[in-house]
Protein backbone atom coordinates (compact mmCIF):
# COMPACT_ATOMS: atom_id res chain seq x y z
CA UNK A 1 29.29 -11.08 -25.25
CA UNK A 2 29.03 -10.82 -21.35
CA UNK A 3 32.26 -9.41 -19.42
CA UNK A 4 31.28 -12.00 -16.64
CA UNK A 5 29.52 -15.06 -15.66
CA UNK A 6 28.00 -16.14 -12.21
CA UNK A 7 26.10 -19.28 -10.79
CA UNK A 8 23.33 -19.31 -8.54
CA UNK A 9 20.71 -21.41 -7.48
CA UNK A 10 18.07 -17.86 -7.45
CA UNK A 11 18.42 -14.44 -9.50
CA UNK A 12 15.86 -12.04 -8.08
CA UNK A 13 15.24 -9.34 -10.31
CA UNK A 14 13.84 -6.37 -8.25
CA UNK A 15 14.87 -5.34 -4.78
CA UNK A 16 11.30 -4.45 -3.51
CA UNK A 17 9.33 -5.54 -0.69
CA UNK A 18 8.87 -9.28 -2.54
CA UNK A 19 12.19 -9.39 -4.04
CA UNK A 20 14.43 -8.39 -0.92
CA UNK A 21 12.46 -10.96 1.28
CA UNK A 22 12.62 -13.78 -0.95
CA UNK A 23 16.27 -13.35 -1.37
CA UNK A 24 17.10 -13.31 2.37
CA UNK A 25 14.67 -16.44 2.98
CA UNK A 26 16.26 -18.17 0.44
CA UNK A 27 19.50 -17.46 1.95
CA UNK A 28 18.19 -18.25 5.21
CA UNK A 29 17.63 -21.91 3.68
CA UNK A 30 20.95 -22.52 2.28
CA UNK A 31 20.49 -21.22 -1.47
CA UNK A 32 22.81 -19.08 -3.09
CA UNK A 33 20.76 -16.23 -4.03
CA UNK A 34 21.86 -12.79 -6.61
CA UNK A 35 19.51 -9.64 -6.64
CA UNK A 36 19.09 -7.59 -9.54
CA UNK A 37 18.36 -3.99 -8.78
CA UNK A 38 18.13 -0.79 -11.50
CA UNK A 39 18.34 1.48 -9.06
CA UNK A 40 21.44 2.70 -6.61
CA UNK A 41 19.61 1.45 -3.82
CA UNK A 42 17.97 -1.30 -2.98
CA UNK A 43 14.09 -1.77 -1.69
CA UNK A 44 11.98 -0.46 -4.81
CA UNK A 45 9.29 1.49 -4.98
CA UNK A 46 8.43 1.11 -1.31
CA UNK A 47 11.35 1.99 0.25
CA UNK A 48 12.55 4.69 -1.57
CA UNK A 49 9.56 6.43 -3.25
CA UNK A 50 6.31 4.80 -1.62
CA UNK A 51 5.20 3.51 1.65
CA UNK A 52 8.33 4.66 3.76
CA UNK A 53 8.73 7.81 2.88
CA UNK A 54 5.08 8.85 2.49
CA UNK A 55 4.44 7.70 6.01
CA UNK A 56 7.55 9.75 7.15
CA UNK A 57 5.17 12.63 5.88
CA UNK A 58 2.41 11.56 7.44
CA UNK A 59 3.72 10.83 10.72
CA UNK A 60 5.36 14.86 10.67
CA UNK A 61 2.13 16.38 9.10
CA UNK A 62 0.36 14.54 11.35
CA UNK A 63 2.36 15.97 14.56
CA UNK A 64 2.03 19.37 12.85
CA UNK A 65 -1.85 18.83 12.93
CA UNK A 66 -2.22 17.85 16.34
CA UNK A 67 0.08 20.52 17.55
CA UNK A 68 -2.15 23.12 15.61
CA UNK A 69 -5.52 21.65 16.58
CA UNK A 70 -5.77 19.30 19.82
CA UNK A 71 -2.62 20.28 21.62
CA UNK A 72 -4.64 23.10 23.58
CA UNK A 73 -7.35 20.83 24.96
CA UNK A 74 -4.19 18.69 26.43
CA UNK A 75 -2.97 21.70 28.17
CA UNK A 76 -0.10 22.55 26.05
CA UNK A 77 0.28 25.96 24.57
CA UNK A 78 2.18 26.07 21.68
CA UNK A 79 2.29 27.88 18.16
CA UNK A 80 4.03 25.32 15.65
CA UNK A 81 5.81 26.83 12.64
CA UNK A 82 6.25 24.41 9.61
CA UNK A 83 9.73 23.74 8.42
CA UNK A 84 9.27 21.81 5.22
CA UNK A 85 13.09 20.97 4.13
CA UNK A 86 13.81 19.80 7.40
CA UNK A 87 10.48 17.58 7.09
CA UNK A 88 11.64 16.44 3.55
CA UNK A 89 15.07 15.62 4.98
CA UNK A 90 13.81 13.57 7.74
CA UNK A 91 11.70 11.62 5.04
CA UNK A 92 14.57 10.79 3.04
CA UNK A 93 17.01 10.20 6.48
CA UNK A 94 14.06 7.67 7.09
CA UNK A 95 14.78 6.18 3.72
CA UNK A 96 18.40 5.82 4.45
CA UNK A 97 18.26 4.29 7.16
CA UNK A 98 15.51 1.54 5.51
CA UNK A 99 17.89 0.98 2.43
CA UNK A 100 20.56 0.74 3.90
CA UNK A 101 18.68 -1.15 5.85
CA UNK A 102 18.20 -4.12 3.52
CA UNK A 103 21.84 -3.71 1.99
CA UNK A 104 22.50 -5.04 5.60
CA UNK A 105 20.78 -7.57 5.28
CA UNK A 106 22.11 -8.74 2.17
CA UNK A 107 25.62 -8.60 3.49
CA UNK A 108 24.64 -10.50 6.25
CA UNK A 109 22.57 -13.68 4.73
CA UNK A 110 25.33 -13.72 2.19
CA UNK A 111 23.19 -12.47 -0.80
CA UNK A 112 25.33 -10.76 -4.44
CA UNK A 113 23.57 -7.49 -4.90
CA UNK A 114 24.10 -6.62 -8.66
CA UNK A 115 23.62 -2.87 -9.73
CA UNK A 116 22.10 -2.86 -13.52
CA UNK A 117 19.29 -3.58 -15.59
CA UNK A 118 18.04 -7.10 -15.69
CA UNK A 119 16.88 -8.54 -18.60
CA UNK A 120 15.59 -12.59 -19.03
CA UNK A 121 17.37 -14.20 -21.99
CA UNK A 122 16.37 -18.15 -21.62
CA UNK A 123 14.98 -19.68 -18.92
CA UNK A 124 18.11 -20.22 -16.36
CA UNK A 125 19.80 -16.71 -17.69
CA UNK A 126 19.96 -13.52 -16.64
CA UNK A 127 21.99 -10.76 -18.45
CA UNK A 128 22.58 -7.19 -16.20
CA UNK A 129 23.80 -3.92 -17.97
CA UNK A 130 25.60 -1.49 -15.57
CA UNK A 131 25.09 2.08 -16.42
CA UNK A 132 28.55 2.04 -17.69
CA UNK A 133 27.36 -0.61 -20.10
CA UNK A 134 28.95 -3.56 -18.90
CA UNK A 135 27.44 -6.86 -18.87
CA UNK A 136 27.22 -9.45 -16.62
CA UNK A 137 25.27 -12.81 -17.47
CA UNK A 138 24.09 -15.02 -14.04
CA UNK A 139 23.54 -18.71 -14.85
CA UNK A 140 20.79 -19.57 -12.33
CA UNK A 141 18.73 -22.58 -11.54
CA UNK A 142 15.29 -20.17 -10.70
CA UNK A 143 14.37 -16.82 -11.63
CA UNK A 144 12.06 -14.90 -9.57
CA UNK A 145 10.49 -11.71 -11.22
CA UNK A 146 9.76 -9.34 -8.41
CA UNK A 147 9.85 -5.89 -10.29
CA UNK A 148 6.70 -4.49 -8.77
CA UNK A 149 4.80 -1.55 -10.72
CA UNK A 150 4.70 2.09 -11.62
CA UNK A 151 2.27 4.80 -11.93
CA UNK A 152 -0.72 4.01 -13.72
CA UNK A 153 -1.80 7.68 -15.02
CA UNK A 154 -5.58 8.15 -15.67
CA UNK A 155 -7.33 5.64 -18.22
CA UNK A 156 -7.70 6.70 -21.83
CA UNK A 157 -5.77 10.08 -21.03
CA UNK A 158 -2.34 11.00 -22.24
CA UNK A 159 -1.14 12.74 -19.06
CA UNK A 160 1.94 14.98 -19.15
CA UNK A 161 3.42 14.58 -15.80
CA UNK A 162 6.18 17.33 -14.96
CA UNK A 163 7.09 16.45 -12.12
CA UNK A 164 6.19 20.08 -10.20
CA UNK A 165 2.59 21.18 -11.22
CA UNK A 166 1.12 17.82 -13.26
CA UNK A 167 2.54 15.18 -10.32
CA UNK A 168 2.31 11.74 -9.80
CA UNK A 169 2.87 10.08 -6.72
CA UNK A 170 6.45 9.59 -6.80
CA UNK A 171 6.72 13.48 -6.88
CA UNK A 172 3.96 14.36 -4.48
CA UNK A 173 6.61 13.16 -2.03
CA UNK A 174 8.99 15.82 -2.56
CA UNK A 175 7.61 18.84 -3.14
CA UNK A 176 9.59 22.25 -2.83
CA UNK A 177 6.34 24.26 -1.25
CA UNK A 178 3.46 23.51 0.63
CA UNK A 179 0.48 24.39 -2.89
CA UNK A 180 -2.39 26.85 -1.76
CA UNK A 181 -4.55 24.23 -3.97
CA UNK A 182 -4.08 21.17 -4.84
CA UNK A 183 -6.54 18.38 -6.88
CA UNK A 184 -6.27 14.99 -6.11
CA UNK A 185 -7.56 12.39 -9.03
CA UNK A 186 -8.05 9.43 -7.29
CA UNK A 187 -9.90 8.43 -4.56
CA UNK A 188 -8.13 5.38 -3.12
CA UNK A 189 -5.23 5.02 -0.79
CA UNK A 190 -2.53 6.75 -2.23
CA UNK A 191 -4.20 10.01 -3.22
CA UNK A 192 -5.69 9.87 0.29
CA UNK A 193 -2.80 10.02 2.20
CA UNK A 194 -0.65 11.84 -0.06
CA UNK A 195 -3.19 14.59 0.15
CA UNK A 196 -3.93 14.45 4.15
CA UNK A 197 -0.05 15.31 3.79
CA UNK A 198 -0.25 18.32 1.70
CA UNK A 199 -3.77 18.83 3.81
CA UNK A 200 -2.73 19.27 6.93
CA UNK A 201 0.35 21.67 5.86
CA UNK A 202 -2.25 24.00 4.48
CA UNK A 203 -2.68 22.79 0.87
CA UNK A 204 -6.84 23.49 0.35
CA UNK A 205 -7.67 19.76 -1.36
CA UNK A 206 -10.33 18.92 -3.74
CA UNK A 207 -10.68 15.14 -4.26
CA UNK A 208 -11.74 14.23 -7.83
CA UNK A 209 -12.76 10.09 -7.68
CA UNK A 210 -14.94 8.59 -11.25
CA UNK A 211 -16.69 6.19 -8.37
CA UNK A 212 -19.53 7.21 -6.06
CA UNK A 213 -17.74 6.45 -3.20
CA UNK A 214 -13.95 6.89 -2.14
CA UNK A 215 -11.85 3.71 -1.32
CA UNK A 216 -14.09 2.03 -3.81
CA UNK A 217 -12.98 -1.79 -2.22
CA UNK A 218 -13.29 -1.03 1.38
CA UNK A 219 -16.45 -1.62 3.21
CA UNK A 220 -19.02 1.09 2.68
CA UNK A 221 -20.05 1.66 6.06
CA UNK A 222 -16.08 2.48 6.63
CA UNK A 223 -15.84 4.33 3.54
CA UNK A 224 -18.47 6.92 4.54
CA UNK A 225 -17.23 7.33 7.91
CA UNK A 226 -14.08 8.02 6.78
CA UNK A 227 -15.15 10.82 4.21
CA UNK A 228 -17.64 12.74 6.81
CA UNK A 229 -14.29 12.87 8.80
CA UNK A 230 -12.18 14.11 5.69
CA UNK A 231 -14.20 16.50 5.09
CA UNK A 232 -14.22 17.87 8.60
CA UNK A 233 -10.75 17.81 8.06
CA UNK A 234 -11.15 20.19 5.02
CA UNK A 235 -11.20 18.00 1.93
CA UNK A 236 -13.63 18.67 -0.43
CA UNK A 237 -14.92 16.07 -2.69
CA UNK A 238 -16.36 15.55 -6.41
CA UNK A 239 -17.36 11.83 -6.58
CA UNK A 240 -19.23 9.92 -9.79
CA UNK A 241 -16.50 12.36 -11.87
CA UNK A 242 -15.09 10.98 -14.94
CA UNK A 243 -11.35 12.98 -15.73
CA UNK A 244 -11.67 14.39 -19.73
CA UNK A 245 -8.44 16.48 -19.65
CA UNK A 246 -5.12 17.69 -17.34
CA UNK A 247 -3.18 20.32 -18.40
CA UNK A 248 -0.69 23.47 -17.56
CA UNK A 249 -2.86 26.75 -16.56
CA UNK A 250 -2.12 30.31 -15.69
CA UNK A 251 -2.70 29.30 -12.38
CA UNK A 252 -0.88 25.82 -11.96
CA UNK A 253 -2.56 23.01 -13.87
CA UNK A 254 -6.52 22.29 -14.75
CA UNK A 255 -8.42 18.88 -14.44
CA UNK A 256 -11.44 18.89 -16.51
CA UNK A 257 -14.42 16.41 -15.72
CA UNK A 258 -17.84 15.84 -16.00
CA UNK A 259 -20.26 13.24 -14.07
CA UNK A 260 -19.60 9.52 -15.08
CA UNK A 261 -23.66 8.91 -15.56
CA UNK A 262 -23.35 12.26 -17.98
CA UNK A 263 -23.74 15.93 -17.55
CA UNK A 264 -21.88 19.15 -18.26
CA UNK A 265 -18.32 19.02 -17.37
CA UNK A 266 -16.35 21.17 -15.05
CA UNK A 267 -12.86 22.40 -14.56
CA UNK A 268 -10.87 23.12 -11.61
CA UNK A 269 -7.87 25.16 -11.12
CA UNK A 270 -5.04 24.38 -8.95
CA UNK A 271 -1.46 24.98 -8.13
CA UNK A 272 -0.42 21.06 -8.50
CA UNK A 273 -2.80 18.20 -9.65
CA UNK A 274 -1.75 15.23 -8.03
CA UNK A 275 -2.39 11.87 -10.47
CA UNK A 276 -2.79 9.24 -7.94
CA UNK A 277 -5.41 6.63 -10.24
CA UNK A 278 -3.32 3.69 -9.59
CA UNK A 279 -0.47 1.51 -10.66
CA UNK A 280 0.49 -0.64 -13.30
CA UNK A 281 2.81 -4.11 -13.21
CA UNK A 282 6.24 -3.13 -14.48
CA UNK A 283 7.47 -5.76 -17.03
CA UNK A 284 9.74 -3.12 -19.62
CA UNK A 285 12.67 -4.83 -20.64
CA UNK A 286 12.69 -7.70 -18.90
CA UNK A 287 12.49 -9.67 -22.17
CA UNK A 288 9.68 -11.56 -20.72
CA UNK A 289 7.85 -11.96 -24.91
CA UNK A 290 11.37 -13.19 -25.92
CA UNK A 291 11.74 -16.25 -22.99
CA UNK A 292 8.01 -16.98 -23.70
CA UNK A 293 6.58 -16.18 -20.56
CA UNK A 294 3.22 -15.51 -21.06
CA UNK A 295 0.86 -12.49 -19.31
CA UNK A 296 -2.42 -11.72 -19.25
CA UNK A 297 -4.99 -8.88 -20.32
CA UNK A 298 -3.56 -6.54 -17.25
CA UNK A 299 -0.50 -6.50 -18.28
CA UNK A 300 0.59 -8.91 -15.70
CA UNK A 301 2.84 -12.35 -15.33
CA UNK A 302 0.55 -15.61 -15.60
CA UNK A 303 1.43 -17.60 -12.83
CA UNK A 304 0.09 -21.28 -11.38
CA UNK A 305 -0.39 -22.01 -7.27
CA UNK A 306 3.48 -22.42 -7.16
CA UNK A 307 4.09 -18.79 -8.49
CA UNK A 308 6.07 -20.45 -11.31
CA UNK A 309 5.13 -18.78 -15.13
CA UNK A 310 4.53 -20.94 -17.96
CA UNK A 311 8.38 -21.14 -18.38
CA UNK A 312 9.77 -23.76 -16.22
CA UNK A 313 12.04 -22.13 -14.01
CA UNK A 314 10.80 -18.61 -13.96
CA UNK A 315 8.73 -17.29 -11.27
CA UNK A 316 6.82 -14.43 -10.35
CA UNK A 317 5.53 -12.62 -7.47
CA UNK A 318 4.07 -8.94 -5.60
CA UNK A 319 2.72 -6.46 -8.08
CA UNK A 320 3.52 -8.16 -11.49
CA UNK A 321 1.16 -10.92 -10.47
CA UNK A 322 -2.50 -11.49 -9.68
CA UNK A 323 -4.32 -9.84 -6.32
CA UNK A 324 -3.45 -6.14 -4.50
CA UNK A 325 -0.69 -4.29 -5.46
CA UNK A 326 0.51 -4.63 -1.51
CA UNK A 327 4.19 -4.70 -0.15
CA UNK A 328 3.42 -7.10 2.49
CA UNK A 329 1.62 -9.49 -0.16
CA UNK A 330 4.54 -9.36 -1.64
CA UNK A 331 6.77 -9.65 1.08
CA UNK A 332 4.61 -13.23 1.85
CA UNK A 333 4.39 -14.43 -1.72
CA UNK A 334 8.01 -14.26 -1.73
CA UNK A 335 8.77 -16.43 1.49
CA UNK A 336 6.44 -18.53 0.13
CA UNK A 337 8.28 -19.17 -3.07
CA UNK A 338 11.57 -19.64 -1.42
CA UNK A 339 10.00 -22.82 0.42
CA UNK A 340 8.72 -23.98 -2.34
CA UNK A 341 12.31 -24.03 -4.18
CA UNK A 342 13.57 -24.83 -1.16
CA UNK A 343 11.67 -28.17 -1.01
CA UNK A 344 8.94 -26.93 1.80
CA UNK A 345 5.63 -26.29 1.26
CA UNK A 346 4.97 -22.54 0.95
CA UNK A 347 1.79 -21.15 0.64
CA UNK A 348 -0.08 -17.89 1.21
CA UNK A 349 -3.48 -17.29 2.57
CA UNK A 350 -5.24 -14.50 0.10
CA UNK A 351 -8.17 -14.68 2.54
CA UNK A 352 -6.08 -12.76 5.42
CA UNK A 353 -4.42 -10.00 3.66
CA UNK A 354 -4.99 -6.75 5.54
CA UNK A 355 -4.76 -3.26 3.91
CA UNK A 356 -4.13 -0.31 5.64
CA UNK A 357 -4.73 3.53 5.08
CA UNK A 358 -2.00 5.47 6.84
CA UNK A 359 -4.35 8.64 6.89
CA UNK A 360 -5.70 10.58 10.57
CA UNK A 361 -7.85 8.20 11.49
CA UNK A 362 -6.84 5.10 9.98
CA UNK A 363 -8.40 3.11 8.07
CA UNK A 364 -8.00 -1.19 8.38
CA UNK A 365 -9.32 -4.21 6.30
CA UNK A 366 -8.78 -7.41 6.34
CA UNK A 367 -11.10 -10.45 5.25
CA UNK A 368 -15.14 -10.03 3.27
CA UNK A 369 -16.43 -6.37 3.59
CA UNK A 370 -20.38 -6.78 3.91
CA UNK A 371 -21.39 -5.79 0.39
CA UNK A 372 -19.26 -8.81 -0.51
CA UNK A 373 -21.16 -11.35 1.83
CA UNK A 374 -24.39 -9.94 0.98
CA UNK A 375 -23.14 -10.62 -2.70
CA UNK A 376 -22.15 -13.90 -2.51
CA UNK A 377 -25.47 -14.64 -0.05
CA UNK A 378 -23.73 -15.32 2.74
CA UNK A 379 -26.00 -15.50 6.17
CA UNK A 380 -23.40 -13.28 9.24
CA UNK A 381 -24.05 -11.15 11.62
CA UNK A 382 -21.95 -7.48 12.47
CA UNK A 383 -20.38 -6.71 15.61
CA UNK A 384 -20.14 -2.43 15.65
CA UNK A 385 -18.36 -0.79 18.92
CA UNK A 386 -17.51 3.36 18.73
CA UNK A 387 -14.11 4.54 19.81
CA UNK A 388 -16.10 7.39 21.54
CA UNK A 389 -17.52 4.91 24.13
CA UNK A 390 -13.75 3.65 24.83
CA UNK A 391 -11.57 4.79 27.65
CA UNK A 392 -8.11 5.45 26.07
CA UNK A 393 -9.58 6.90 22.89
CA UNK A 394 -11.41 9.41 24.98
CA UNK A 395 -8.35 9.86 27.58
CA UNK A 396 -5.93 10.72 24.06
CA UNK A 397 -8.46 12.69 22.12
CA UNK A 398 -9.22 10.20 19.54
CA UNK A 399 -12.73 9.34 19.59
CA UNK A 400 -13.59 8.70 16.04
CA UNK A 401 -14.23 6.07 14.42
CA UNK A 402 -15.18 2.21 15.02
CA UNK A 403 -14.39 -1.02 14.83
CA UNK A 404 -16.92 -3.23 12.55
CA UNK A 405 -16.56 -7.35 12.79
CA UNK A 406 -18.35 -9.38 10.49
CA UNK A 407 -19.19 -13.17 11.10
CA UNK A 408 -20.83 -16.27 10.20
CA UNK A 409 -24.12 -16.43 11.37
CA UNK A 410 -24.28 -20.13 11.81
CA UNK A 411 -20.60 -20.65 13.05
CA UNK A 412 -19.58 -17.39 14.41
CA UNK A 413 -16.60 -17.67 12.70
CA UNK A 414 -14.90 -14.34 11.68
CA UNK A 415 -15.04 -13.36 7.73
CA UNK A 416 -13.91 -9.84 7.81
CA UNK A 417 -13.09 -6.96 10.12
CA UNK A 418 -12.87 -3.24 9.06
CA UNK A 419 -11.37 -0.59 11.79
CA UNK A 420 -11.74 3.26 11.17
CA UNK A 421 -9.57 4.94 13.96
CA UNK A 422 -6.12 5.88 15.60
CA UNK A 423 -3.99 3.08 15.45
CA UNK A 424 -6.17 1.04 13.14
CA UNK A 425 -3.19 -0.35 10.87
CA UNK A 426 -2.10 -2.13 13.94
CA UNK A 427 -4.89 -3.60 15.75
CA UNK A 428 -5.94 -5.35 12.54
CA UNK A 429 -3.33 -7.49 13.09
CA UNK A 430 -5.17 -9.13 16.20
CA UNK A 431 -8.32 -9.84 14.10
CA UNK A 432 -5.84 -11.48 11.06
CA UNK A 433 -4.03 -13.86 13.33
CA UNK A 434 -8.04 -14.38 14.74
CA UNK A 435 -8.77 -15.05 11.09
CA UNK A 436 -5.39 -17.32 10.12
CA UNK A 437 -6.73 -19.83 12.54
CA UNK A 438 -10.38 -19.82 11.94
CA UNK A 439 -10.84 -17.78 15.03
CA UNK A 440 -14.87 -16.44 16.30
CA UNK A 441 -16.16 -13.57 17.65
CA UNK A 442 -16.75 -15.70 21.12
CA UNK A 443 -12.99 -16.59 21.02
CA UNK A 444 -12.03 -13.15 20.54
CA UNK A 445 -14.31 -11.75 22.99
CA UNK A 446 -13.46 -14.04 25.65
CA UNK A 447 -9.48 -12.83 25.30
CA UNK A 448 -8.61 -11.02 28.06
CA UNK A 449 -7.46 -7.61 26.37
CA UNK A 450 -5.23 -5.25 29.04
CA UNK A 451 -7.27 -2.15 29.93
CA UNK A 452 -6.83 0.90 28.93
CA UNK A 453 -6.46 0.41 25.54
CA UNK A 454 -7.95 1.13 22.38
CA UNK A 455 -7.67 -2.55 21.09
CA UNK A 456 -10.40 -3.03 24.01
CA UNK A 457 -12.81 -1.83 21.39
CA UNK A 458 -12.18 -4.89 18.81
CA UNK A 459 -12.70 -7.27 21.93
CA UNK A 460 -16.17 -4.78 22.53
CA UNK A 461 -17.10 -5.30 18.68
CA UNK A 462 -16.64 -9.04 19.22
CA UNK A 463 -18.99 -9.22 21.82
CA UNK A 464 -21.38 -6.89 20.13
CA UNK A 465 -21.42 -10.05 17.10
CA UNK A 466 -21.72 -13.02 19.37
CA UNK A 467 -23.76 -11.50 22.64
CA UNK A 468 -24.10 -7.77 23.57
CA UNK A 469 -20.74 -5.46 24.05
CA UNK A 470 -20.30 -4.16 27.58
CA UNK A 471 -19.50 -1.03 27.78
CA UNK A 472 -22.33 0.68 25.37
């Protein structure tokens, strides 16, 4: 039997991206809202082991890069010297202050946070275990499911992370030594930027990916760009490679592959072998079989338009559901819910999601990547425009890269727009909002944009779709 029982009109197990902003919106709308969260501090995956702190490490590598390589050509001599626990510490000071962040936040909008384990027992009821064992059972009148995922590991392969040599991603953030070699399996996002970290601090990285081409969703014009560069930047690559074994070596760890179409295998030695093949929804222990919610062949939570399971009253958003594993889908999947049990009409647009890689340049998506219109026969048109050819770029030493805008070639209406460059992750933004209200390349275009700036070269790329871009 439970020690306690609460009321609520929302439970929201998980404390992620999704979960934290759903609770506070609810809030925001008069419900009375309890989060569940298993760990001692709130904001998931994101906050404490993924996107914040990895792009705390990015952000310092990155400074330790220019300083070594592009500082001189600005006129400043200096001769950096890496300091890698004070590095580490400001990446988890940066998580601090984003935890505590939302602990804030839950203070403020009036929110319970509850410490424990969650586990569904009926639709409407929620039991939490403490780590001290004791129980507490919330009576609710929704249940959102918002516990987000965890590390995939490679396909068909028994992996033996040890958190040191064999790493996964939640690891790669927090190593004690910068690795003379390191291999990366995985060519998407995460093992991307996880190794420009380790990169850039010296680490020699060799890039293992089973596809022919590295961020296999992105647009391949991008995606090509974007290696060339990487590999100026001293990646090496083994593409079309299908993983066979990891294990502990004399020398570190070994990944063993051979070429996905067939062929003799090879093996690679490094000091750490970084696992970064994707993610995986997290549903252990929720007692979702028991309540009768059903999932599908992924592993994830079925959910209709409304985000509500086959269970009346239990919902679902973020990376236990349908579409990219992406905090800020989340993050708009669970506003969206808390309108809809609010009474409003919530609703997300899965046509304007943009993704971002947080690597030196970066790389931005949002909307149809060309392979996709020419798959579904779509008739557009492509705006290009070079960073090289724009004046701030040039002016900061950041000339590579482009801005790509795809459009309808009967309406001129925008369908996708991919950015390789400095600053990419936020100038997307300008061609989403664009793309939220049905936005052209002639609307666009005809924006005045201030000057210098490198978002002038997403106005240029505009032009280049509808007319002829200025400046080139």
């Amino acid at each position: 039997m439970s020690d306690t029982t609460e009321t609520f009109d929302l439970v929201v197990i998980g404390s992620g991206p999704g979960g934290y902003v759903c609770a506070v919106k609810a809030a925001q709308l008069g419900l009375k809202v309890a989060v569940v969260e298993k760990r001692a501090t709130y904001g998931g995956t994101c906050l404490n082991i993924g996107c914040i702190p990895s792009k705390a490490l990015l952000h310092a590598s990155e400074m330790f890069a220019e300083a070594n390589h592009a500082f001189g050509d600005l006129g400043i001599k200096v001769a950096p010297e890496l300091d890698l626990p004070t590095m580490l510490a400001h990446k988890d000071k940066t998580v601090r202050a984003n935890t505590d962040g939302v602990a804030f936040l839950f203070k403020k909008n009036k929110i319970t946070g509850v410490i424990g384990t969650g586990r569904i027992t009926k639709a409407g009821e929620v039991e939490v275990t403490g780590e001290d064992g004791a129980k507490r059972t919330l009576q609710t009148k929704s249940i959102c499911i918002a516990t987000g995922s965890s590390v995939a590991g490679i396909p068909g392969l028994d992996v033996a992370f040890d958190r040191d040599t064999i790493v996964s991603s939640d690891d790669a953030i927090a190593l004690k030594k910068v690795p003379a070699t390191m291999v990366v399996v995985g060519g998407g996002v995460i093992g991307l930027e996880l190794g420009s970290v380790w990169s850039r601090l010296g680490a020699r990285v060799t890039v293992v990916e089973y596809l022919d081409k590295i961020l296999g969703p992105m647009d391949a014009d991008v995606s090509s760009q974007f290696q060339k560069l990487l590999v100026k930047q001293g990646f090496h690559f083994k593409l079309g490679a299908k993983v066979t074994a990891v294990a502990k070596s004399a020398s570190g760890a070994s990944v063993t592959f051979e070429p996905a179409k067939g062929g003799e295998a090879e093996t690679l030695e490094a000091e750490v072998v970084l696992i970064a093949t994707g993610r995986k929804p997290f549903t252990e222990g929720l007692g979702l079989a028991e309540a009768g919610v059903a999932m599908d062949k992924a592993g994830r939570v079925e959910i209709d338009a409304h985000y509500q399971t086959n269970v009346p009253g239990i919902y679902a958003i973020g990376d236990v559901v349908k579409g990219p594993m992406l905090a800020h889908k989340a993050e708009d999947e669970g506003i969206a819910l808390a309108e809809i049990l609010a009474g409003q009409r919530g609703h997300v647009n899965y046509g304007v999601i943009p993704s971002v890689v947080y690597t030196s340049p970066e790389v931005a998506s949002v909307g149809a990547t060309e392979e996709e219109l020419k798959a579904n026969g779509t008739a557009y048109k492509v705006g290009k425009f070079p960073f090289s050819a724009n004046g701030r770029a040039r002016a900061m030493l950041h000339t590579d890269g482009f801005v790509k805008i795809l459009t309808d070639a009967a309406t001129d209406r925008v369908l996708g727009a991919h950015i390789l460059g400095f600053g990419a992750g936020d100038m997307i933004a300008e061609a989403a909002v664009l793309m939220e209200f049905g936005g052209s390349a002639e609307d666009l275009a005809r924006t005045c944009h201030a000057h210098p700036t490198l978002s002038e070269a997403v106005r240029e790329a505009a032009f280049a779709a509808f007319a002829k871009p200025i400046h080139m």
